[in-house]
C-alpha atoms as a PDB file:
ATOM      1  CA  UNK A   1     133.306 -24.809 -33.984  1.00  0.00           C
ATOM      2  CA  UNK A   2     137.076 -24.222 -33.569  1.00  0.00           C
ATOM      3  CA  UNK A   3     138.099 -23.530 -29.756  1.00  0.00           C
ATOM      4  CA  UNK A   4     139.953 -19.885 -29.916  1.00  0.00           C
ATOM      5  CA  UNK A   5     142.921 -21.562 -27.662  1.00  0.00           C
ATOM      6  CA  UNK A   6     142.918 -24.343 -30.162  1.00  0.00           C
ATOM      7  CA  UNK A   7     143.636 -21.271 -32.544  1.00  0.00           C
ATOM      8  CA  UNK A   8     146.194 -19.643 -30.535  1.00  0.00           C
ATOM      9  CA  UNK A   9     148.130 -22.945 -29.899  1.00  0.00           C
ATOM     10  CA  UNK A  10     148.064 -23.413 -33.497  1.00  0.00           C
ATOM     11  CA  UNK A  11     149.333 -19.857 -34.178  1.00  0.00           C
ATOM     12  CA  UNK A  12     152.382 -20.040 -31.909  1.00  0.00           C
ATOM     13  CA  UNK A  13     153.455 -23.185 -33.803  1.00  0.00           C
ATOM     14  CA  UNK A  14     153.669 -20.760 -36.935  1.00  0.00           C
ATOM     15  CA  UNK A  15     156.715 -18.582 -38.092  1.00  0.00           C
ATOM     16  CA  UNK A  16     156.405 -14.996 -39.283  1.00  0.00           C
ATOM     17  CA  UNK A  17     157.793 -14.333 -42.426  1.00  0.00           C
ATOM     18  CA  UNK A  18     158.746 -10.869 -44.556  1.00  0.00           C
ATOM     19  CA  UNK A  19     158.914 -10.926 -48.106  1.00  0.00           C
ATOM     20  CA  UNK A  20     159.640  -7.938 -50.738  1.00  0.00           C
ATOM     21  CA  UNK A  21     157.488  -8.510 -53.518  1.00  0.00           C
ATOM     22  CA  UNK A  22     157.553  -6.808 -57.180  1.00  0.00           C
ATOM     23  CA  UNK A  23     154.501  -7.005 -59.257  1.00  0.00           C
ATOM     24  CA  UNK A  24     152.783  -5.956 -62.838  1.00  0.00           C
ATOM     25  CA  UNK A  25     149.723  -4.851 -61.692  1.00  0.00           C
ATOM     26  CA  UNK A  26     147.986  -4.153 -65.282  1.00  0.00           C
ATOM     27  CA  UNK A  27     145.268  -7.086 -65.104  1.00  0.00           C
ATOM     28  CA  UNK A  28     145.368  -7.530 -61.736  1.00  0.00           C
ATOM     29  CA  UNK A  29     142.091  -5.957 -59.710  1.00  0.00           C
ATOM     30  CA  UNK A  30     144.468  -4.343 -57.137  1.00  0.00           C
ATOM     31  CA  UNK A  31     146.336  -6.233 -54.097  1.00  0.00           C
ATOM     32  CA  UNK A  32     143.702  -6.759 -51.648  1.00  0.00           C
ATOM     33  CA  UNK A  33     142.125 -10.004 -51.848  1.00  0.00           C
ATOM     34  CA  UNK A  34     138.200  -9.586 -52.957  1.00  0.00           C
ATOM     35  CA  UNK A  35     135.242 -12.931 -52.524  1.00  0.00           C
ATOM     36  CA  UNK A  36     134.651 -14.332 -56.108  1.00  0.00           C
ATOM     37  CA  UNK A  37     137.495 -12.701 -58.062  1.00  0.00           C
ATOM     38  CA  UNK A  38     140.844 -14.403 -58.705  1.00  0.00           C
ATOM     39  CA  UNK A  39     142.781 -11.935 -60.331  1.00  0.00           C
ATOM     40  CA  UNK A  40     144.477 -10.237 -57.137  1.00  0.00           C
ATOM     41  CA  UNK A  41     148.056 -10.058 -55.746  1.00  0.00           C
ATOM     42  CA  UNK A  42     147.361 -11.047 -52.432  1.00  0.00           C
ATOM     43  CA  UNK A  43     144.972 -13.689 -53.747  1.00  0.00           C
ATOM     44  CA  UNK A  44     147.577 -15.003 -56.182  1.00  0.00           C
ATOM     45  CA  UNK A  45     150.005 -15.046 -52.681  1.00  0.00           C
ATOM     46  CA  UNK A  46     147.546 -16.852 -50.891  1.00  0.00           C
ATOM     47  CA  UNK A  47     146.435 -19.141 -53.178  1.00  0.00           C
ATOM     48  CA  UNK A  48     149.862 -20.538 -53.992  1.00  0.00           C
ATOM     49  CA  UNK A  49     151.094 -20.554 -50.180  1.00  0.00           C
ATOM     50  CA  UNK A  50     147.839 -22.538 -49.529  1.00  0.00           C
ATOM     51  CA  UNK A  51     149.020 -25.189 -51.580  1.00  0.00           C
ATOM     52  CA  UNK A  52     152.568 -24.853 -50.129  1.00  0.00           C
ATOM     53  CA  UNK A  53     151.244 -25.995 -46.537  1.00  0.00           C
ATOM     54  CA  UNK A  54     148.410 -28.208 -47.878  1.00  0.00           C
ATOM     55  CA  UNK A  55     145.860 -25.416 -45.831  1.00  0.00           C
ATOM     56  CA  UNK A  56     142.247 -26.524 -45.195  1.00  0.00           C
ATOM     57  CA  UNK A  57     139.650 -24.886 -47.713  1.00  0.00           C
ATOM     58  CA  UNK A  58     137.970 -23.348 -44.626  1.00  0.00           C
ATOM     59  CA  UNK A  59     141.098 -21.935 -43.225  1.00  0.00           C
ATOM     60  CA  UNK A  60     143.641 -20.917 -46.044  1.00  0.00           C
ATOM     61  CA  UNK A  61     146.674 -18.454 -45.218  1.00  0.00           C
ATOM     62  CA  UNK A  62     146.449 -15.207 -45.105  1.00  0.00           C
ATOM     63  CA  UNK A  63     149.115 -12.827 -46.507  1.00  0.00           C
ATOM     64  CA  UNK A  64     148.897  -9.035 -44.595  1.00  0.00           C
ATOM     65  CA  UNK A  65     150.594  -6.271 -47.222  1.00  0.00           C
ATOM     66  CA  UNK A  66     152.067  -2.609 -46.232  1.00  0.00           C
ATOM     67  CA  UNK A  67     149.124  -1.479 -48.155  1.00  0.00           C
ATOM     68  CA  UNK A  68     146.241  -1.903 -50.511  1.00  0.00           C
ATOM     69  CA  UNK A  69     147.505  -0.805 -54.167  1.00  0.00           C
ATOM     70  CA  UNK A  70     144.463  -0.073 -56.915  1.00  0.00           C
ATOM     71  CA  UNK A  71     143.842  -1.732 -59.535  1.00  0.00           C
ATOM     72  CA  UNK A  72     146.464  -1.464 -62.448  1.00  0.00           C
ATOM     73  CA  UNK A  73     149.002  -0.083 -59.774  1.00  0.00           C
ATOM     74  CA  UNK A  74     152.553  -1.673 -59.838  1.00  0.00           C
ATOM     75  CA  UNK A  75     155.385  -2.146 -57.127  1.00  0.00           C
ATOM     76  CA  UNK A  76     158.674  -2.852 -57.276  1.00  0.00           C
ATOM     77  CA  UNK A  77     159.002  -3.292 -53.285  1.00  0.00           C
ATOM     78  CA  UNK A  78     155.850  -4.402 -51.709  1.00  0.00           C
ATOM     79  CA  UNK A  79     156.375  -5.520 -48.080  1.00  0.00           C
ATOM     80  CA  UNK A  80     154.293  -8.522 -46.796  1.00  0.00           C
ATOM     81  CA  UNK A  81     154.305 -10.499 -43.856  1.00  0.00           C
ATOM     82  CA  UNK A  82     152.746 -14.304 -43.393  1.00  0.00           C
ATOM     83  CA  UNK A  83     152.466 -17.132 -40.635  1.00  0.00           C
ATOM     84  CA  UNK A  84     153.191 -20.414 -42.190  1.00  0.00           C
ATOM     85  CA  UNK A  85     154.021 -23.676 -40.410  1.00  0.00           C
ATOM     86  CA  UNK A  86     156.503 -25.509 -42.777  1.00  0.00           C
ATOM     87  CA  UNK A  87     159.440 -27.662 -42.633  1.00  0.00           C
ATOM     88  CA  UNK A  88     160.774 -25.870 -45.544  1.00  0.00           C
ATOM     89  CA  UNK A  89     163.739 -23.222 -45.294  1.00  0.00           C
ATOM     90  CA  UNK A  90     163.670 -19.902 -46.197  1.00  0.00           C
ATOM     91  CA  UNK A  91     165.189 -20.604 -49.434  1.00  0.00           C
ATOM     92  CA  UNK A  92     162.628 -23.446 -50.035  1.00  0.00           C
ATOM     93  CA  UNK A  93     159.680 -21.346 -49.479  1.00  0.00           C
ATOM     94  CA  UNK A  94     160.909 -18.320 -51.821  1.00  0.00           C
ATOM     95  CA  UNK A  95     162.118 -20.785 -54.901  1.00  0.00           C
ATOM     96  CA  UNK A  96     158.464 -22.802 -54.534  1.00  0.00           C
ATOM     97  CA  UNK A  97     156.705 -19.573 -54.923  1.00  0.00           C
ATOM     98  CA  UNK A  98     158.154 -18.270 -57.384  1.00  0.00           C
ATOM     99  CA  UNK A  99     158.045 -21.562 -59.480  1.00  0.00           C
ATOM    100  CA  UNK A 100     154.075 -21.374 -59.011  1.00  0.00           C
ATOM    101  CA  UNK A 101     153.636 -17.531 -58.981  1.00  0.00           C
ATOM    102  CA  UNK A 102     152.271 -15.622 -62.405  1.00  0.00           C
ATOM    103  CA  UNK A 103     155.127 -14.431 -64.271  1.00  0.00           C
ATOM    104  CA  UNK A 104     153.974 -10.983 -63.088  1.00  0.00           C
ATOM    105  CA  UNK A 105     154.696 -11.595 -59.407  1.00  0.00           C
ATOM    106  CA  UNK A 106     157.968 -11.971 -57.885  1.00  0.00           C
ATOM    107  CA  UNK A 107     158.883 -12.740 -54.327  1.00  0.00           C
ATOM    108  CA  UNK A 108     162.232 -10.904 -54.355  1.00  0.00           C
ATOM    109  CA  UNK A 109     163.270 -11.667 -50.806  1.00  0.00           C
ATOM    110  CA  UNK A 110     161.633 -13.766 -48.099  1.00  0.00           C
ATOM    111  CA  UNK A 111     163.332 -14.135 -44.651  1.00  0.00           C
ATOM    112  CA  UNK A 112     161.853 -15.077 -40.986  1.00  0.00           C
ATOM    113  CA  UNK A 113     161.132 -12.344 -39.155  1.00  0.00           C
ATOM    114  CA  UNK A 114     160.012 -11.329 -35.497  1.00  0.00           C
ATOM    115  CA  UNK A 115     156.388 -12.808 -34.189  1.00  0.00           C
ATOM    116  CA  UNK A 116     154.902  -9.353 -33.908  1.00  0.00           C
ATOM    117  CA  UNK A 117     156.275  -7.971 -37.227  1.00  0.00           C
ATOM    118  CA  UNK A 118     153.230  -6.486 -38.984  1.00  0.00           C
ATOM    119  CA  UNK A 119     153.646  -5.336 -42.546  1.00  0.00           C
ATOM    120  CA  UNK A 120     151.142  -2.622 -42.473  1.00  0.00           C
ATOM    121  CA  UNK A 121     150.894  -1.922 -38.535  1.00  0.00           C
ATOM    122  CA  UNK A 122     154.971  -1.203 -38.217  1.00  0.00           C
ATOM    123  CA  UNK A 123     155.313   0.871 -41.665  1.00  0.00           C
ATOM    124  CA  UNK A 124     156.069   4.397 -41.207  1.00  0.00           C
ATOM    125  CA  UNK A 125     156.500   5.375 -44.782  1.00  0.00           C
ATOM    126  CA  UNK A 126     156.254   4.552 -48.248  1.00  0.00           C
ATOM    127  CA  UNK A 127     157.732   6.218 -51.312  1.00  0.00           C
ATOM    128  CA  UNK A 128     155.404   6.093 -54.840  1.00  0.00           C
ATOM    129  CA  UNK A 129     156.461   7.311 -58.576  1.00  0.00           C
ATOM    130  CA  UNK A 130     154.259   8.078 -60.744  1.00  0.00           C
ATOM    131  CA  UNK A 131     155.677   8.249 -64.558  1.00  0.00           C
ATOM    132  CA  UNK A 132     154.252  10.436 -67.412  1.00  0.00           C
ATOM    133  CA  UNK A 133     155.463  10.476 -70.969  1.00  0.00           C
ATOM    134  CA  UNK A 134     155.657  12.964 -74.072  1.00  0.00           C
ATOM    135  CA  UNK A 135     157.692  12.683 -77.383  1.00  0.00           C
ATOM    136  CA  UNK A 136     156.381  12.273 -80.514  1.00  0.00           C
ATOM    137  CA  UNK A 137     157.284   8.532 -80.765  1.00  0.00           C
ATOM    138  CA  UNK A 138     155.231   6.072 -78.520  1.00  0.00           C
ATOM    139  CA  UNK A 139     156.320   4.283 -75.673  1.00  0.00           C
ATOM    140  CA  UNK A 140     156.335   0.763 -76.939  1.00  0.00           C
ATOM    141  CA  UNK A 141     158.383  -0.979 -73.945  1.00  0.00           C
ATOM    142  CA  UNK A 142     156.888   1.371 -71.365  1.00  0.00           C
ATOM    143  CA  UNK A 143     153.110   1.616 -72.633  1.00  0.00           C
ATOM    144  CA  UNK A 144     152.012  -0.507 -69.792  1.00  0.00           C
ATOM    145  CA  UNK A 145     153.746   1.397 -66.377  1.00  0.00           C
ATOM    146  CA  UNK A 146     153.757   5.358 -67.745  1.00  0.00           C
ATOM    147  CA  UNK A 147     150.687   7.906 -68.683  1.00  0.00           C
ATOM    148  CA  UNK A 148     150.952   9.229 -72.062  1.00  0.00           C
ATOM    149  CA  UNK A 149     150.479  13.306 -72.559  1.00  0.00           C
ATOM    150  CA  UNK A 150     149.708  14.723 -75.400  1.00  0.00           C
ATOM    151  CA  UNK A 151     151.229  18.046 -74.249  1.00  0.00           C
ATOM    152  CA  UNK A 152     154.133  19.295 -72.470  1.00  0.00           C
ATOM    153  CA  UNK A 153     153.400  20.519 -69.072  1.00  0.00           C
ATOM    154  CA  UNK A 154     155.211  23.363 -67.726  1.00  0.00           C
ATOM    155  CA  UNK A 155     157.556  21.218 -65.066  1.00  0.00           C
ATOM    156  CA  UNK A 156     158.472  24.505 -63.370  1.00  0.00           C
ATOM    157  CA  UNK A 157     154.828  25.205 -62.427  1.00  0.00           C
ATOM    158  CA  UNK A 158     154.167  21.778 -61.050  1.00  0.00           C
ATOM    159  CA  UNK A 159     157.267  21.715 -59.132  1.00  0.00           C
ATOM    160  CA  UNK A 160     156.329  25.444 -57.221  1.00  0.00           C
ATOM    161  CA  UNK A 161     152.502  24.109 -56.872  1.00  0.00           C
ATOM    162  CA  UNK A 162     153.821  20.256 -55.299  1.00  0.00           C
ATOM    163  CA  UNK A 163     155.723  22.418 -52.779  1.00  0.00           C
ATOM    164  CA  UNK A 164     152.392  23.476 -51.283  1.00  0.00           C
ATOM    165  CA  UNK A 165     151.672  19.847 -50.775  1.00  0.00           C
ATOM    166  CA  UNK A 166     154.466  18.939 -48.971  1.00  0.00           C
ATOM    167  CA  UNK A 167     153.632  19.119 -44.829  1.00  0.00           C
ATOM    168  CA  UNK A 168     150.813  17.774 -42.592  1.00  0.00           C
ATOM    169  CA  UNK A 169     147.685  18.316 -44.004  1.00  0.00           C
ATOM    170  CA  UNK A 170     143.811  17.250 -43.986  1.00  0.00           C
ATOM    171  CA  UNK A 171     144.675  15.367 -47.646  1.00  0.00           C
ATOM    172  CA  UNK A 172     140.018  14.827 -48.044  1.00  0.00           C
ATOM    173  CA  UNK A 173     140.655  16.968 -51.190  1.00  0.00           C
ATOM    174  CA  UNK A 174     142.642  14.011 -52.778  1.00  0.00           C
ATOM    175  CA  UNK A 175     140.964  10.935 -51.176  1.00  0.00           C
ATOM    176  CA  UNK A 176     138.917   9.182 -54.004  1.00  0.00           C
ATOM    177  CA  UNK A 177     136.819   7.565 -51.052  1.00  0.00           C
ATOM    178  CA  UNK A 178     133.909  10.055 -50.331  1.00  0.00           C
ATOM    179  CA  UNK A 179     133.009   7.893 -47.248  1.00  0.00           C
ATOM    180  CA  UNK A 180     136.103   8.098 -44.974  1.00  0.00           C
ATOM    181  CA  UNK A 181     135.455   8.227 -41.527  1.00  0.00           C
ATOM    182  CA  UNK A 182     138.536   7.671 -40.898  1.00  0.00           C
ATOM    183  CA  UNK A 183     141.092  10.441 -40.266  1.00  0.00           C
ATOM    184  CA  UNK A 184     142.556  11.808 -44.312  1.00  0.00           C
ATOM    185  CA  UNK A 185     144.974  13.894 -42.115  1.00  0.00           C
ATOM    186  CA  UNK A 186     148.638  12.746 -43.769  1.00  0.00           C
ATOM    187  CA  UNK A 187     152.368  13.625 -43.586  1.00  0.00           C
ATOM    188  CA  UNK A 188     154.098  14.438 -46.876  1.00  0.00           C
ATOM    189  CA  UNK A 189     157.617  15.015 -46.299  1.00  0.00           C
ATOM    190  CA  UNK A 190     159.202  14.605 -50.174  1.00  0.00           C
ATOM    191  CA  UNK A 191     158.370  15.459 -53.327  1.00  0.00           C
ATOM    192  CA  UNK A 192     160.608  15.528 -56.711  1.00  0.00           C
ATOM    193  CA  UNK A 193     159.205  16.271 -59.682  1.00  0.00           C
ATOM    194  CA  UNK A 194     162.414  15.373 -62.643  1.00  0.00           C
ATOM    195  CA  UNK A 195     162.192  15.851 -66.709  1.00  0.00           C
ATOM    196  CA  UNK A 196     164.561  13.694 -68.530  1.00  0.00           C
ATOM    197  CA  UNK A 197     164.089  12.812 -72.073  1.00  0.00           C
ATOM    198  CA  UNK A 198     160.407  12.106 -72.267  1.00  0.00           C
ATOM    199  CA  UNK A 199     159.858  11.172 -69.233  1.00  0.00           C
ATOM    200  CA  UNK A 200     158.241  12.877 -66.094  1.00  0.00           C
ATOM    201  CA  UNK A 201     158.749  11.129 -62.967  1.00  0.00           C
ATOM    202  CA  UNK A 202     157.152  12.567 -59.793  1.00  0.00           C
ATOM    203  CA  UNK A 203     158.570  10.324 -56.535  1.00  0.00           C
ATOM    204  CA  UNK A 204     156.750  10.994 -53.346  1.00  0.00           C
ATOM    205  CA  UNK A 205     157.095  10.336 -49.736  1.00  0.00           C
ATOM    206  CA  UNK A 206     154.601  10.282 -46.822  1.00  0.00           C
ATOM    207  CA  UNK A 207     153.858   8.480 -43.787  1.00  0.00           C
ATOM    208  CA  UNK A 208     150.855   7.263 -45.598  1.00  0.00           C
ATOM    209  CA  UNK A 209     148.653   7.718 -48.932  1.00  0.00           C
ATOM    210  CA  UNK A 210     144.616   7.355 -48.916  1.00  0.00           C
ATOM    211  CA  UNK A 211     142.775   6.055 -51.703  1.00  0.00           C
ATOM    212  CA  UNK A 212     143.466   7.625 -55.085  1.00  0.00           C
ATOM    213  CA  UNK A 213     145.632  10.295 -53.162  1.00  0.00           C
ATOM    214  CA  UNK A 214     148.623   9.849 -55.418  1.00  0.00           C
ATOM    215  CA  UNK A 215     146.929   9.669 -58.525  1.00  0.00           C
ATOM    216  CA  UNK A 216     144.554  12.793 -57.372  1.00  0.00           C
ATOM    217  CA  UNK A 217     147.972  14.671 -57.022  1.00  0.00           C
ATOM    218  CA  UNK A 218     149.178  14.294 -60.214  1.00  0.00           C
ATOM    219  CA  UNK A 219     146.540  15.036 -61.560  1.00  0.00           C
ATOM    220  CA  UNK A 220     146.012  18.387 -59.991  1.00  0.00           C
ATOM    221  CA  UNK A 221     149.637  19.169 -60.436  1.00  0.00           C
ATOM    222  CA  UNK A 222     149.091  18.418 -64.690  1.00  0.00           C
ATOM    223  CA  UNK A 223     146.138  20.697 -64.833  1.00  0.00           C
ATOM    224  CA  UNK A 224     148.319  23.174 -63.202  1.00  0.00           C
ATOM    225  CA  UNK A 225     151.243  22.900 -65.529  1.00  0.00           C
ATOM    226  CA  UNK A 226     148.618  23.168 -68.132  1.00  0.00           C
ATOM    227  CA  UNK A 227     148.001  26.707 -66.864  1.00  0.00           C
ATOM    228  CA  UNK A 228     144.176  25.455 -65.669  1.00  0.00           C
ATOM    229  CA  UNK A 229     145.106  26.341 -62.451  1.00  0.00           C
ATOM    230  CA  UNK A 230     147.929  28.250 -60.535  1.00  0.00           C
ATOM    231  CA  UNK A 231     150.023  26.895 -58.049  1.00  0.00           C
ATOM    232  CA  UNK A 232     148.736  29.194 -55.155  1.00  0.00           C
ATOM    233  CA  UNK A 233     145.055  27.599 -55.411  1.00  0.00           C
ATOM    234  CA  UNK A 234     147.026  24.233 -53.518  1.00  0.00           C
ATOM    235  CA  UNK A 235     146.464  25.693 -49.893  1.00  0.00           C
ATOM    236  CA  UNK A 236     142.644  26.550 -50.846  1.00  0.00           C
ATOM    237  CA  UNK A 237     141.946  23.354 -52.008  1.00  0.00           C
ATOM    238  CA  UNK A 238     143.632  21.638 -49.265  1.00  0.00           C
ATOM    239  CA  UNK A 239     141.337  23.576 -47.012  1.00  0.00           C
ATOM    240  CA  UNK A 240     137.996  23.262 -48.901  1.00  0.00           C
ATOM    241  CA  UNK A 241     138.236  19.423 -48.103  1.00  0.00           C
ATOM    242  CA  UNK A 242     136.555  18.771 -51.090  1.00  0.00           C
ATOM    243  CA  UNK A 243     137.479  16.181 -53.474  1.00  0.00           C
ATOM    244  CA  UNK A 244     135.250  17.765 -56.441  1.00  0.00           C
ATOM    245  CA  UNK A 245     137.576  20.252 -56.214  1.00  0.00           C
ATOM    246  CA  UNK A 246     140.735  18.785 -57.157  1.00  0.00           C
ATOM    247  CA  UNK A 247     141.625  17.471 -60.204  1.00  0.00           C
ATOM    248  CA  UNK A 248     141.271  14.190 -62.392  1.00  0.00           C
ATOM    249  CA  UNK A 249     142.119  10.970 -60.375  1.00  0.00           C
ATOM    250  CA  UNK A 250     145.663  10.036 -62.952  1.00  0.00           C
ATOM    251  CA  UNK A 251     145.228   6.668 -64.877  1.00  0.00           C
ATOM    252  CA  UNK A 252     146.874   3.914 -62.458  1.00  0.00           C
ATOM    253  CA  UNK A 253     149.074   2.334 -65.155  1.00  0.00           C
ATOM    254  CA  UNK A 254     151.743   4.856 -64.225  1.00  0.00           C
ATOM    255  CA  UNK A 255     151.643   4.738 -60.720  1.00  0.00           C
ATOM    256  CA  UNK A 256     154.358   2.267 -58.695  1.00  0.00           C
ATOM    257  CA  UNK A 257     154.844   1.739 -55.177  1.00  0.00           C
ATOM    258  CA  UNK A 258     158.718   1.899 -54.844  1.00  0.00           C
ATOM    259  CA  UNK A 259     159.527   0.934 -51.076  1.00  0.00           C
ATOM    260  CA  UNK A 260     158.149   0.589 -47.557  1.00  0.00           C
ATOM    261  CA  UNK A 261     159.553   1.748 -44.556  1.00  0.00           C
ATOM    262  CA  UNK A 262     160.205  -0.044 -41.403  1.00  0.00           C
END
């Protein structure tokens, strides 16, 4: 058994780092790493970093993300933070995991940072897009990272219902997690809802987004610019606290996390 001062010693010999990471998260099982299945983004991290330091099978290192993305989500800026004890520079560390990496995962940036630097402890915000399409050709490029419609939605509807979103609220309504315990109270501060071409982009801002709570949204916004709901019902359904209540939980492929904030 390993001495918890043995531990500690060993941990103050580490550096904290911060990377920026980008990622294609189609046929990836979501960031967090999960016992028996490979096909991660923090287990892809991990795995490779492993390697880097030559890390005991028992005691691999352990990459801590701003958040837990679903599976299918993307990012273009995921923050993560990682001890590693290496000789290698900053430079050296970046280009040998991005030489091993999937194709699908980039370490953008990768710098040393200070000891108590957590990626998901020191966030205080995070911005999310979530991309919708409708034209009558198909999105060949795009088909993995947007949600086709087959009909227009009236943008002008959405737009005057996501205003009733914006604010602190109890968000249980659009938590896809019917066993929180923890608090689903959240601050939305932003919301833009923008039409060009045929693309829909909705970008939102919050201290913090529970499970599904993005996709939830747009969801519920879509049946409301389909007319199956009006844009007054938002403050009753935020009350109710009910998740049956909202609407469909929006296919992840168009969902991206954009950028943390520090």
């Amino acid at each position: 058994m390993r001495c918890p001062h043995q531990n500690l010693a060993e941990n103050k010999m580490k550096k904290n780092y911060k990377m920026t990471i980008s990622y294609d998260g189609t046929r990836y099982y979501g960031w967090e790493h999960q016992p028996g299945q490979e096909m991660t983004i923090q287990g892809k991290l991990e795995k490779v970093l492993s390697r880097m330091v030559d890390a005991p099978a028992d005691k691999p290192v352990t990459v801590i993300g701003a958040g837990r993305t679903d599976a299918g989500v993307h990012a273009r800026a995921m923050t993560a933070n990682v001890l590693l004890d290496t000789p290698k520079s900053e430079k050296e560390i970046l280009a040998y995991m991005n030489r091993y990496l999937p194709e699908d995962i980039s370490v953008n940036e990768l710098t040393q940072c200070a000891d108590r630097f957590h990626s998901r402890f020191k966030a205080h915000g995070k911005t999310y897009q979530y991309t919708c399409w409708y034209g009558e050709n198909k999105p060949v490029f795009d088909r993995k990272y947007v949600t086709v419609l087959d009909r227009m939605p009236d943008i002008g509807r959405m737009r005057e219902a996501a205003a009733h979103i914006i604010g602190m609220h109890d968000f249980r309504s659009f938590c896809g997690n019917s066993h929180m315990k923890k608090s689903t109270v959240r601050v939305v501060d932003r919301i833009e809802i923008r039409h060009s071409g045929p693309y829909i982009r909705l970008t939102i801002h919050g201290n913090g987004f529970l499970q599904n709570m993005v996709r939830i949204i747009m969801g519920t916004l879509l049946e409301v610019g389909y007319g199956k709901r009006q844009p007054e019902d938002i403050p009753a359904l935020l009350e109710a606290k009910d998740r049956s209540l909202a609407g469909p939980t929006a296919p992840a492929s168009g969902l991206c996390l954009m950028e943390v904030d520090y």
